[in-house]
C-alpha atoms as a PDB file:
ATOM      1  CA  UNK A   1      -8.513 -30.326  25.340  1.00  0.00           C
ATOM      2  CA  UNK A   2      -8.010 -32.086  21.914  1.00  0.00           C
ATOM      3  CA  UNK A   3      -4.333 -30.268  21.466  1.00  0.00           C
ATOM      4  CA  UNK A   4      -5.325 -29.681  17.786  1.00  0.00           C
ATOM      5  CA  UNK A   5      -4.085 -26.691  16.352  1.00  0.00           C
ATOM      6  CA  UNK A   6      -6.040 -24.675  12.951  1.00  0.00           C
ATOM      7  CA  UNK A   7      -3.346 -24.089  10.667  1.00  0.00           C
ATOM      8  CA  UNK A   8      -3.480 -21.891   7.380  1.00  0.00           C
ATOM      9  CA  UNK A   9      -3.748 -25.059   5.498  1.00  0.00           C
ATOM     10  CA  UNK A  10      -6.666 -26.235   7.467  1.00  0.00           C
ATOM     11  CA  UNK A  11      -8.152 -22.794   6.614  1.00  0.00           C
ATOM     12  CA  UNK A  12      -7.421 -23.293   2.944  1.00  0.00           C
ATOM     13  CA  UNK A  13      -8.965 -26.744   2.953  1.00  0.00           C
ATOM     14  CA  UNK A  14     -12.081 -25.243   4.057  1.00  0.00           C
ATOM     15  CA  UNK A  15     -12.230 -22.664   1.796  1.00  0.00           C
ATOM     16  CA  UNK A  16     -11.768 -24.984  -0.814  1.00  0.00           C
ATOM     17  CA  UNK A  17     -14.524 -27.329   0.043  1.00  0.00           C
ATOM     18  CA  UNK A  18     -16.818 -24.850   1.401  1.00  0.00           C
ATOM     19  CA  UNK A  19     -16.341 -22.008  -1.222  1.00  0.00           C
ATOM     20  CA  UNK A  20     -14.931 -24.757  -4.233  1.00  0.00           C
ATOM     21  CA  UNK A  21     -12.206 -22.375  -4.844  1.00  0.00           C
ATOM     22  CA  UNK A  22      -9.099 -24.298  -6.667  1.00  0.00           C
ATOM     23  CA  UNK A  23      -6.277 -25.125  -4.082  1.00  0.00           C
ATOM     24  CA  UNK A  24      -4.087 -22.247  -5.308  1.00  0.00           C
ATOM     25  CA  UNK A  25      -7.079 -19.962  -5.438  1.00  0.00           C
ATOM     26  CA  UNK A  26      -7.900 -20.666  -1.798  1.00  0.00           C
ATOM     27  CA  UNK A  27      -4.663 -20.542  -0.356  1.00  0.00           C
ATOM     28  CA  UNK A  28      -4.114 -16.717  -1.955  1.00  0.00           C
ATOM     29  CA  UNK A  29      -7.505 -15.604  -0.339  1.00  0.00           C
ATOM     30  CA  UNK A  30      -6.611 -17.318   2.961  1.00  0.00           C
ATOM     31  CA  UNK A  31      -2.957 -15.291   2.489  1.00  0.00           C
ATOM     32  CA  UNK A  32      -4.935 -12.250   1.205  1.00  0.00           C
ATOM     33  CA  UNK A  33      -7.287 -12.087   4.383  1.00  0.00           C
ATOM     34  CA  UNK A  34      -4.237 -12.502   6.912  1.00  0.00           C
ATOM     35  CA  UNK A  35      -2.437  -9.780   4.944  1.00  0.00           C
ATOM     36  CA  UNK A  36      -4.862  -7.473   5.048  1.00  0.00           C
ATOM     37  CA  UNK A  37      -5.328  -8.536   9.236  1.00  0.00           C
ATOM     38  CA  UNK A  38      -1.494  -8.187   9.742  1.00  0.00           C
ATOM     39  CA  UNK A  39      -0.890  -4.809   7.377  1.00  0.00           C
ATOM     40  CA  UNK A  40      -3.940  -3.029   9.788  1.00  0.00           C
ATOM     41  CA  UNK A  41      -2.567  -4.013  13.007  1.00  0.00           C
ATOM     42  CA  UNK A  42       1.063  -3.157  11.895  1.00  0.00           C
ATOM     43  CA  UNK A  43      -0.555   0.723  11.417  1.00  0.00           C
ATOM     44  CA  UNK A  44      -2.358   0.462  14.627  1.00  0.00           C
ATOM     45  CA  UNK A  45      -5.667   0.187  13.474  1.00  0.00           C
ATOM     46  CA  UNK A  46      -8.299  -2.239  15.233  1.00  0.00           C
ATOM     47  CA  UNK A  47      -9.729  -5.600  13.612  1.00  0.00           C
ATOM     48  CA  UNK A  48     -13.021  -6.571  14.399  1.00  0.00           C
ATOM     49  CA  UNK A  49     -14.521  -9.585  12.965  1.00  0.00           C
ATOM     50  CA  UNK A  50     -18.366  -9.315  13.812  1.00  0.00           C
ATOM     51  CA  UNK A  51     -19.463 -12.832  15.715  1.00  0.00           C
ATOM     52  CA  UNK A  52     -16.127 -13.570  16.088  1.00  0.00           C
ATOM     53  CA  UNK A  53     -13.877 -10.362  18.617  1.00  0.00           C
ATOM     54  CA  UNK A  54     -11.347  -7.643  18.181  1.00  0.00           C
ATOM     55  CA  UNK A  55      -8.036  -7.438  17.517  1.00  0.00           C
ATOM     56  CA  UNK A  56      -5.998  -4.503  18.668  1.00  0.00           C
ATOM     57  CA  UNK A  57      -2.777  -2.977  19.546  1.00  0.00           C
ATOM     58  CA  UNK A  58      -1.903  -1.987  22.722  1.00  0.00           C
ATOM     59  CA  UNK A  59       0.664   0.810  23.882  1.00  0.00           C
ATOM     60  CA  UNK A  60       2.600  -0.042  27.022  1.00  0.00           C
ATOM     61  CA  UNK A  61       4.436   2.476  28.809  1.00  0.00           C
ATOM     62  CA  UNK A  62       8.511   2.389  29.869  1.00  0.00           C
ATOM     63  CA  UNK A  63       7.675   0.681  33.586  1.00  0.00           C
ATOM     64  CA  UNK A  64      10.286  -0.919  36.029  1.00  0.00           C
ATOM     65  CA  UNK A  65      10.193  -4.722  36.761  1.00  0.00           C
ATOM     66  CA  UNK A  66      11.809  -6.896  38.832  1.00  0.00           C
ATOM     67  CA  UNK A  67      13.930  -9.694  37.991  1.00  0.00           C
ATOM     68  CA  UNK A  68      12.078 -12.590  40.197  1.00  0.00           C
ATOM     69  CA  UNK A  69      15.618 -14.382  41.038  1.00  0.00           C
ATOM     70  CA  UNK A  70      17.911 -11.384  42.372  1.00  0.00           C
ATOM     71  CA  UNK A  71      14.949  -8.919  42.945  1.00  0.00           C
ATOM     72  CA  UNK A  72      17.464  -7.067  41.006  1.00  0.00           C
ATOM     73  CA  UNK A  73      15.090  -3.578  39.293  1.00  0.00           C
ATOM     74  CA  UNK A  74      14.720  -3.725  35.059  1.00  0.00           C
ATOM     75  CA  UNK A  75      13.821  -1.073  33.318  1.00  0.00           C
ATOM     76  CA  UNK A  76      10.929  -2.890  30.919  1.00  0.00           C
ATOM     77  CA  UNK A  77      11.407  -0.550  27.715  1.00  0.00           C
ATOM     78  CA  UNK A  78       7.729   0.947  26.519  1.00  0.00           C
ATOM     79  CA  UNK A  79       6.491  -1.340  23.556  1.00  0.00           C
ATOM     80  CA  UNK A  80       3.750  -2.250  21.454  1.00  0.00           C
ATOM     81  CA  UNK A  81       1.378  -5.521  22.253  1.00  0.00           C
ATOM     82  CA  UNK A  82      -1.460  -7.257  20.166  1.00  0.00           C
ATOM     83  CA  UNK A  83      -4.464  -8.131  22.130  1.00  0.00           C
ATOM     84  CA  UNK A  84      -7.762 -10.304  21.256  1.00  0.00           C
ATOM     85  CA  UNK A  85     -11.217  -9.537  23.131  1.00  0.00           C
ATOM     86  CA  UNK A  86     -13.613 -12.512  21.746  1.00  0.00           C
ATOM     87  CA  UNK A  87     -17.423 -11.096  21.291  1.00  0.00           C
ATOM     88  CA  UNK A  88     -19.979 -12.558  23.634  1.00  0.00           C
ATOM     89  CA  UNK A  89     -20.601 -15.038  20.866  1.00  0.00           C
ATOM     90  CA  UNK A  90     -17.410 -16.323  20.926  1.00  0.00           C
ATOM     91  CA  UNK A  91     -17.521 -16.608  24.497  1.00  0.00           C
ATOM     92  CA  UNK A  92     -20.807 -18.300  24.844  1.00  0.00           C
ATOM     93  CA  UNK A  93     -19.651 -20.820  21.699  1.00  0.00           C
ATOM     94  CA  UNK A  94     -16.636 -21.536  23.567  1.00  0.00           C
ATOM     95  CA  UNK A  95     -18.514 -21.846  26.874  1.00  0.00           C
ATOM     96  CA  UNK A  96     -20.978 -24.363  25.170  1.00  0.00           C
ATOM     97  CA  UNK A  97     -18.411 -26.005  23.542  1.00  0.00           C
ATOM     98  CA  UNK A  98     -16.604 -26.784  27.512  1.00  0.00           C
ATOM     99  CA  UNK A  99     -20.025 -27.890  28.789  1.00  0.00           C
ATOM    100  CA  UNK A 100     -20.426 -30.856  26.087  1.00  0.00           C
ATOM    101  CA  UNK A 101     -17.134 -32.326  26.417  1.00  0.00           C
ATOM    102  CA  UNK A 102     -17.743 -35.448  28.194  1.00  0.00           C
ATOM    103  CA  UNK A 103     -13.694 -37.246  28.135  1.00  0.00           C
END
């Protein structure tokens, strides 16, 4: 694993080399996209980038956990989780991508 992370900048860079956006241009459509990602999840709704996966958010119920030191019962209060299921594309990319590495 390389340990490099994709950062918003790294997004904007592209855009502005790929699309030839100015800098300022491509950093408010790279901030406009996430927006728009982060204002549908907020209301629930799903986010499905085709070739790409889903984002979604999940309802968890109220359950009862265990604290793993005293085995001492916590009530785990009901909350709501973002998930990401990758398409099959992803996954086979991704898969490809493991299979070629050769450090």
């Amino acid at each position: 694993m390389s340990g490099k992370t994709l950062t918003r900048m790294d997004l904007t860079e592209a855009v502005f080399r790929e699309v030839g956006l100015s800098r300022n241009e491509s950093a408010d459509l790279v901030e406009s996209v996430l927006q728009h990602m982060s204002d549908s999840l907020v209301r629930g709704e799903t986010v499905k980038i085709s070739s790409f996966g889903t984002f979604s958010v999940r309802e968890k119920a109220a359950r009862v956990g265990r604290n793993p030191k005293t085995g001492e019962e916590v009530p785990i209060l009901p909350r709501r989780v973002l998930t990401f299921r990758p398409s099959h594309l992803m996954k086979d990319r991704v898969a490809a991508g493991n299979s070629e590495r050769t450090d």
